[in-house]
N, C-alpha and C. Protein backbone atom coordinates (compact mmCIF):
# COMPACT_ATOMS: atom_id res chain seq x y z
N UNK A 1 44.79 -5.92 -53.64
CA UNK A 1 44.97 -4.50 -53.56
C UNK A 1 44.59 -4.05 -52.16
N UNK A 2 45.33 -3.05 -51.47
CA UNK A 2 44.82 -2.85 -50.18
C UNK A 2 43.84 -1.75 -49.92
N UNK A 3 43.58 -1.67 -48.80
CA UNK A 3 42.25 -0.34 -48.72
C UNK A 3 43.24 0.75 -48.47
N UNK A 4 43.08 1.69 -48.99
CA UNK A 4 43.18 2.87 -49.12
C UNK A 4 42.23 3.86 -48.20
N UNK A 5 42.57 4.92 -46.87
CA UNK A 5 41.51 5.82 -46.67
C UNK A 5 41.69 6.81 -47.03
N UNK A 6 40.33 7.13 -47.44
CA UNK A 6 40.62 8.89 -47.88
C UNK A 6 41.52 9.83 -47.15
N UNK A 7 41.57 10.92 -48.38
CA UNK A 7 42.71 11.75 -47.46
C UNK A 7 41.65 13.22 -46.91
N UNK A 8 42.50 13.04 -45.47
CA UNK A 8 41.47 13.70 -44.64
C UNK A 8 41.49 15.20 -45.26
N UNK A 9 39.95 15.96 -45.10
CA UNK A 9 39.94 16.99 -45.96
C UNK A 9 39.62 18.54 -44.91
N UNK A 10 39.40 19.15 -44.98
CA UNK A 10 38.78 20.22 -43.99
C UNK A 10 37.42 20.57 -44.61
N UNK A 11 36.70 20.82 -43.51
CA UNK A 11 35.61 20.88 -44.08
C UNK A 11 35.37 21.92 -45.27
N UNK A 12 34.68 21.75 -46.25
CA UNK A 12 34.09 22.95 -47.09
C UNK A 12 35.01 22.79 -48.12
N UNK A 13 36.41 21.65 -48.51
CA UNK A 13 37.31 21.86 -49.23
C UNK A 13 36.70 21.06 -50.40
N UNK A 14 35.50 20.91 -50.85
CA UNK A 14 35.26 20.15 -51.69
C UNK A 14 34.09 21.28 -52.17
N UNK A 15 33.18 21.63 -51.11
CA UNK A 15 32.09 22.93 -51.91
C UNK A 15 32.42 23.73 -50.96
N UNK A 16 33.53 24.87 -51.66
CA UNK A 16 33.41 25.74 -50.30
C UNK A 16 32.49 26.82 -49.97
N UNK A 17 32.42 27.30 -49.21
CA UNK A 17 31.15 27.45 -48.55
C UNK A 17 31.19 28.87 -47.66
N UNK A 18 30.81 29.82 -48.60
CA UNK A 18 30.57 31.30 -48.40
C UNK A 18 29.39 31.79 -47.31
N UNK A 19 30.23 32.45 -45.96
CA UNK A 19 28.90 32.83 -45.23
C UNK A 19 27.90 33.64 -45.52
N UNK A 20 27.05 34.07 -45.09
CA UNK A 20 25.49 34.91 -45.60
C UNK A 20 25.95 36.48 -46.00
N UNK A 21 26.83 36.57 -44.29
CA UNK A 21 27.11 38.00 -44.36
C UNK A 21 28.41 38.74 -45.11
N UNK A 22 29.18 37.99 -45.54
CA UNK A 22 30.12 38.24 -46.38
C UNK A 22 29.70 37.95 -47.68
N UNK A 23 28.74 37.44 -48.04
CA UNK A 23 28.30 37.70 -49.17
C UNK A 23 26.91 39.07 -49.91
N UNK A 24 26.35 38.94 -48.46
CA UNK A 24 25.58 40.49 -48.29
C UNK A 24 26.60 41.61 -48.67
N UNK A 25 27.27 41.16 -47.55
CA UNK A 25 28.59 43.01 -47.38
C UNK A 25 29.24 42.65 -48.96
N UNK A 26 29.44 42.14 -49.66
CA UNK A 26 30.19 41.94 -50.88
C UNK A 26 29.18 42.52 -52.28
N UNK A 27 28.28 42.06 -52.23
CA UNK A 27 26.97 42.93 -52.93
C UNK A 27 26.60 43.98 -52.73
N UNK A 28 26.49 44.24 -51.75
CA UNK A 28 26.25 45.93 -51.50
C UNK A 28 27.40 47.06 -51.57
N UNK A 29 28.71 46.60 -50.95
CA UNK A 29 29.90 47.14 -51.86
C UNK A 29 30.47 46.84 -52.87
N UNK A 30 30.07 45.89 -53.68
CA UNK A 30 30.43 45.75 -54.99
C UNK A 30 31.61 45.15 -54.64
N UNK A 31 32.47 44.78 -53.96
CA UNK A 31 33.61 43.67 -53.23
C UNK A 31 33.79 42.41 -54.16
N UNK A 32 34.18 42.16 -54.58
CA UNK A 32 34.45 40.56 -55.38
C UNK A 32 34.95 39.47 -53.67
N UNK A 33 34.50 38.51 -54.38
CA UNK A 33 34.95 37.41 -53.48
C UNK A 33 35.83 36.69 -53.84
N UNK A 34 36.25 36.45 -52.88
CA UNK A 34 37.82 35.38 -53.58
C UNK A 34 37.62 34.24 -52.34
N UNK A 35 37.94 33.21 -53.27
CA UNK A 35 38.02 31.84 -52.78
C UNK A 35 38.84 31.53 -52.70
N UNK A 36 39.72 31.15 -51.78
CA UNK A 36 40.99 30.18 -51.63
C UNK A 36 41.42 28.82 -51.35
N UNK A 37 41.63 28.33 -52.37
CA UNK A 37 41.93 26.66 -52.55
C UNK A 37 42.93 26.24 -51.93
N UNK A 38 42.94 25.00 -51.44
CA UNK A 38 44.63 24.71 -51.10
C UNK A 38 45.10 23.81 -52.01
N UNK A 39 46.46 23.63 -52.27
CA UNK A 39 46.52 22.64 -53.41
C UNK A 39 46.97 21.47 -52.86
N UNK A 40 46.14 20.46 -53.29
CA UNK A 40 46.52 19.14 -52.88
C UNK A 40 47.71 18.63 -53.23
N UNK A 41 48.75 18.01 -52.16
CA UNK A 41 49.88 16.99 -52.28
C UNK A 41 49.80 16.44 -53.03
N UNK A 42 50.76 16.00 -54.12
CA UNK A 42 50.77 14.28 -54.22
C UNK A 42 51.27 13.14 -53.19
N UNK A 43 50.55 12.47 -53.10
CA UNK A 43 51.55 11.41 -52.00
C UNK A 43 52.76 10.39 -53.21
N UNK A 44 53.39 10.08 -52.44
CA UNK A 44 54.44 8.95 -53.00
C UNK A 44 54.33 8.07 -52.70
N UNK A 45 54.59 7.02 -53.76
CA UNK A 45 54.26 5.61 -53.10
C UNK A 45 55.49 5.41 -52.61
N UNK A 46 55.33 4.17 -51.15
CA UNK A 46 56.67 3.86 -50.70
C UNK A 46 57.11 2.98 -51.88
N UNK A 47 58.72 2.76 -51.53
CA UNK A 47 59.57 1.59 -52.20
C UNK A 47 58.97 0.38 -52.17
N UNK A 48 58.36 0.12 -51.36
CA UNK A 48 57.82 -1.38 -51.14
C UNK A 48 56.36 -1.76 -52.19
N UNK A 49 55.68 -0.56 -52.48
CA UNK A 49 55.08 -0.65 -53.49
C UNK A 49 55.64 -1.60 -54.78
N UNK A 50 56.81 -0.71 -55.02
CA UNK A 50 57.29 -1.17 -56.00
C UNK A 50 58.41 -2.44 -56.60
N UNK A 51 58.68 -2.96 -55.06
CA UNK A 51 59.65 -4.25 -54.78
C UNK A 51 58.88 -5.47 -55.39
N UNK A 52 57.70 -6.00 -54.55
CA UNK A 52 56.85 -6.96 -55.08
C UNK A 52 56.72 -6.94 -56.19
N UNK A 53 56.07 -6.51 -57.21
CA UNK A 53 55.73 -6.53 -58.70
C UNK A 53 56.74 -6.75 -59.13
N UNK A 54 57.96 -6.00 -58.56
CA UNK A 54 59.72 -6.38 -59.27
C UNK A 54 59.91 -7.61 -59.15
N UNK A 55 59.99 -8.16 -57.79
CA UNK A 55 60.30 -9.62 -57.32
C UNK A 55 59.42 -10.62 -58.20
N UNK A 56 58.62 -10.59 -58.21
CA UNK A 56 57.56 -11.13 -59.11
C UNK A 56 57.67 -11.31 -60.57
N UNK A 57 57.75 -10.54 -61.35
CA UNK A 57 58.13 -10.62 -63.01
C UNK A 57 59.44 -11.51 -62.82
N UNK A 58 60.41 -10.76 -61.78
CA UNK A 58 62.33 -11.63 -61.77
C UNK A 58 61.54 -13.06 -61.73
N UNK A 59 61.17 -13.51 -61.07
CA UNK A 59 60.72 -14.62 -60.48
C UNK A 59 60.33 -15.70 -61.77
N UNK A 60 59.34 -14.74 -62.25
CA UNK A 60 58.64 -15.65 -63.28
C UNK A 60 59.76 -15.88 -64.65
N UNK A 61 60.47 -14.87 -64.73
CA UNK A 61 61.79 -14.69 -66.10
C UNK A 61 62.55 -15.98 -65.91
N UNK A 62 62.80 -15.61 -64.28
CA UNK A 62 64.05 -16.89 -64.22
C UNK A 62 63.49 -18.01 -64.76
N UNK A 63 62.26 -18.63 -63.98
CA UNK A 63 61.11 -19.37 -63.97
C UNK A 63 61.30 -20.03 -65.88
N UNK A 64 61.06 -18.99 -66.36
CA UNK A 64 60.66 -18.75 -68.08
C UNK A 64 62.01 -19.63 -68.34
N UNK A 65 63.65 -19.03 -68.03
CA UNK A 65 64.74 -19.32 -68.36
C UNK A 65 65.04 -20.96 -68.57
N UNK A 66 64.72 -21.12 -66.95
CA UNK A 66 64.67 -23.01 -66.37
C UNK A 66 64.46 -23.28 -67.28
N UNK A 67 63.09 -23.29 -67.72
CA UNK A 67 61.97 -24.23 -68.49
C UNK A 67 62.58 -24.06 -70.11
N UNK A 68 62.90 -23.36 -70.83
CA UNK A 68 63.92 -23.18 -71.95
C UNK A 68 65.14 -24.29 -71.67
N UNK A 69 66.13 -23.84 -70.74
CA UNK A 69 67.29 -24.66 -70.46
C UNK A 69 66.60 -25.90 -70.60
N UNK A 70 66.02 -26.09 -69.63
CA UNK A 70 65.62 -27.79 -69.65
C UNK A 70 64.90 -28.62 -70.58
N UNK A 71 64.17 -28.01 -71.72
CA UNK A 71 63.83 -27.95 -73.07
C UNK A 71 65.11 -28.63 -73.72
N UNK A 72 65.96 -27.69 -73.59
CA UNK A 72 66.94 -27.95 -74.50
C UNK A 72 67.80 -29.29 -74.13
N UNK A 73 68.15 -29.48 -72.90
CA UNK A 73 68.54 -30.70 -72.16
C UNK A 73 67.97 -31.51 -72.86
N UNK A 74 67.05 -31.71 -72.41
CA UNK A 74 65.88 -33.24 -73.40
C UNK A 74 66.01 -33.41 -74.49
N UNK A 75 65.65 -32.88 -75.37
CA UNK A 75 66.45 -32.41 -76.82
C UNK A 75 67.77 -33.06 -76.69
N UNK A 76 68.82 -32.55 -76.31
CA UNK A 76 70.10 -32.70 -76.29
C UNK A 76 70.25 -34.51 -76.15
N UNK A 77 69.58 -35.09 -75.24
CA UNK A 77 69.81 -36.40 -74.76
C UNK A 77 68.94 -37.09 -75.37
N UNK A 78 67.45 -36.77 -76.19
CA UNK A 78 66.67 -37.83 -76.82
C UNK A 78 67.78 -38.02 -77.95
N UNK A 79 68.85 -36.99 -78.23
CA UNK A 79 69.67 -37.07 -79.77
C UNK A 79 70.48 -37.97 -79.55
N UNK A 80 71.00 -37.46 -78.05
CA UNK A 80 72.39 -38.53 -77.84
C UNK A 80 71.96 -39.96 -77.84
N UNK A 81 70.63 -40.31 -77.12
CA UNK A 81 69.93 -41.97 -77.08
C UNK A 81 69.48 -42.09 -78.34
N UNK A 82 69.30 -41.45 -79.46
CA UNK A 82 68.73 -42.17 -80.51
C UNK A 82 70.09 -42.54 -81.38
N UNK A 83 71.34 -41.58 -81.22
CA UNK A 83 72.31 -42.06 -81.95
C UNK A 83 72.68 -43.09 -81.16
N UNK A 84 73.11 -43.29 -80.43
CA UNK A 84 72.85 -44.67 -79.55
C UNK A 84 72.31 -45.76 -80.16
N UNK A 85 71.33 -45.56 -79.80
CA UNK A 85 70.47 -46.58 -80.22
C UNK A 85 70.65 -47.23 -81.77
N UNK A 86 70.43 -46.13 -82.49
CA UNK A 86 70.74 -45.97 -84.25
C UNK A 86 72.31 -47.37 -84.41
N UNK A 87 73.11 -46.71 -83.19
CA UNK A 87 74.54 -47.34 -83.76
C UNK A 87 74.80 -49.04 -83.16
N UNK A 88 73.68 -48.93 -81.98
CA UNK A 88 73.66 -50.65 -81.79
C UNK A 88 72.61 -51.01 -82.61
N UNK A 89 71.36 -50.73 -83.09
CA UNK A 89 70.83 -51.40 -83.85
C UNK A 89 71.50 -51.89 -84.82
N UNK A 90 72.27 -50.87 -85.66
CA UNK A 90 72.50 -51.79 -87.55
C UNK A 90 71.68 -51.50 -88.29
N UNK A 91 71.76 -51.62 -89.53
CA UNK A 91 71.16 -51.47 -90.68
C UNK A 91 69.44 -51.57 -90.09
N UNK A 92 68.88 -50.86 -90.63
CA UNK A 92 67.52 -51.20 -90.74
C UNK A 92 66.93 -51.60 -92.56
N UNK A 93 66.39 -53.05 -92.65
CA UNK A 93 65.92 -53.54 -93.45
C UNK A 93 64.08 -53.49 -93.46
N UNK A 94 63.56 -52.97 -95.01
CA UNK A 94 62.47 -52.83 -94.79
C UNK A 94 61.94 -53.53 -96.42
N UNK A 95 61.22 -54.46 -96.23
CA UNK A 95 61.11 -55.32 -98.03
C UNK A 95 62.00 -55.48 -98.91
N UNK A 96 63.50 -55.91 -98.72
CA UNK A 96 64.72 -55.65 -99.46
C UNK A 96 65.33 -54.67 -99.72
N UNK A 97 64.89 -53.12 -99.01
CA UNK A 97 65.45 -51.80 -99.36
C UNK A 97 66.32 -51.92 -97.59
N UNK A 98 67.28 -51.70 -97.67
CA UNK A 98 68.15 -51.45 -96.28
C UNK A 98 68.61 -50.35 -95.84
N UNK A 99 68.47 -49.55 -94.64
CA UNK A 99 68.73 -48.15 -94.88
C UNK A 99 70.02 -48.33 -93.39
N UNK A 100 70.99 -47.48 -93.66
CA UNK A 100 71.79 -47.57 -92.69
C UNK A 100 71.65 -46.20 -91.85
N UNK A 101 71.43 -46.69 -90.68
CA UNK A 101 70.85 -45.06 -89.62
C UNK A 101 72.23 -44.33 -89.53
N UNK A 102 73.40 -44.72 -88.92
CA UNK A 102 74.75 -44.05 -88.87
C UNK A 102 75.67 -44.66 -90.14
N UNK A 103 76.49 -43.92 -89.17
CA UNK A 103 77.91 -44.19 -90.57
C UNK A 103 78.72 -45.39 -89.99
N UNK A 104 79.51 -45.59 -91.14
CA UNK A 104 80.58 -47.13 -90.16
C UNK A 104 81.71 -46.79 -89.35
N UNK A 105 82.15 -47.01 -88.85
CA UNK A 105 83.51 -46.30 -88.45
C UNK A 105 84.54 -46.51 -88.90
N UNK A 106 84.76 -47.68 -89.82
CA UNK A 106 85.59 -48.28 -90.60
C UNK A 106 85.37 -47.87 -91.62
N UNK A 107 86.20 -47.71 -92.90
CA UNK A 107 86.24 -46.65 -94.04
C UNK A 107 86.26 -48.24 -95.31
């Protein structure tokens, strides 16, 4: 996060700050005082604020996407090598029970 400096103020804009004699002359004529505030800006953040954090989430989504796709790849090819495999092995025999992993191709 970066440093931030305050925003420059004029003096008295935080307690403002009534002289002696305008507050004498205001009491003795019965005068009300009025204070005048200024109203603070908002600032805007620049665009660039808001680029990074963008670039960043994109980044990590795509990131997220890859790692799915390529999930599925592996998957895809442990299936294709085990039918493979399944169809050069042959029958698998286990204590006289024989189980056939694929089908024959011959009917």
């Amino acid at each position: 996060m970066r440093h931030r400096e305050p925003p420059q103020t004029a003096p008295g804009f935080l307690a403002p700050h009534i002289p002696a004699d305008a507050y004498r002359r205001a009491q003795t004529n019965g005068q009300p005082i009025i204070v005048v505030h200024p109203v603070p800006v908002a600032s805007r953040r620049p665009a660039g604020a808001y680029l990074i954090p963008l670039v960043v989430v994109t980044a990590g989504g795509i990131g997220a996407m890859g790692l799915v796709v390529f999930f599925l790849a592996l998957l895809d090819i442990a299936a294709h090598t085990a039918t493979v495999v399944a169809g050069a092995a042959g029958p698998i025999g286990v204590g006289g029970i024989t189980f056939k992993l694929t089908r024959s191709k011959s009917k």
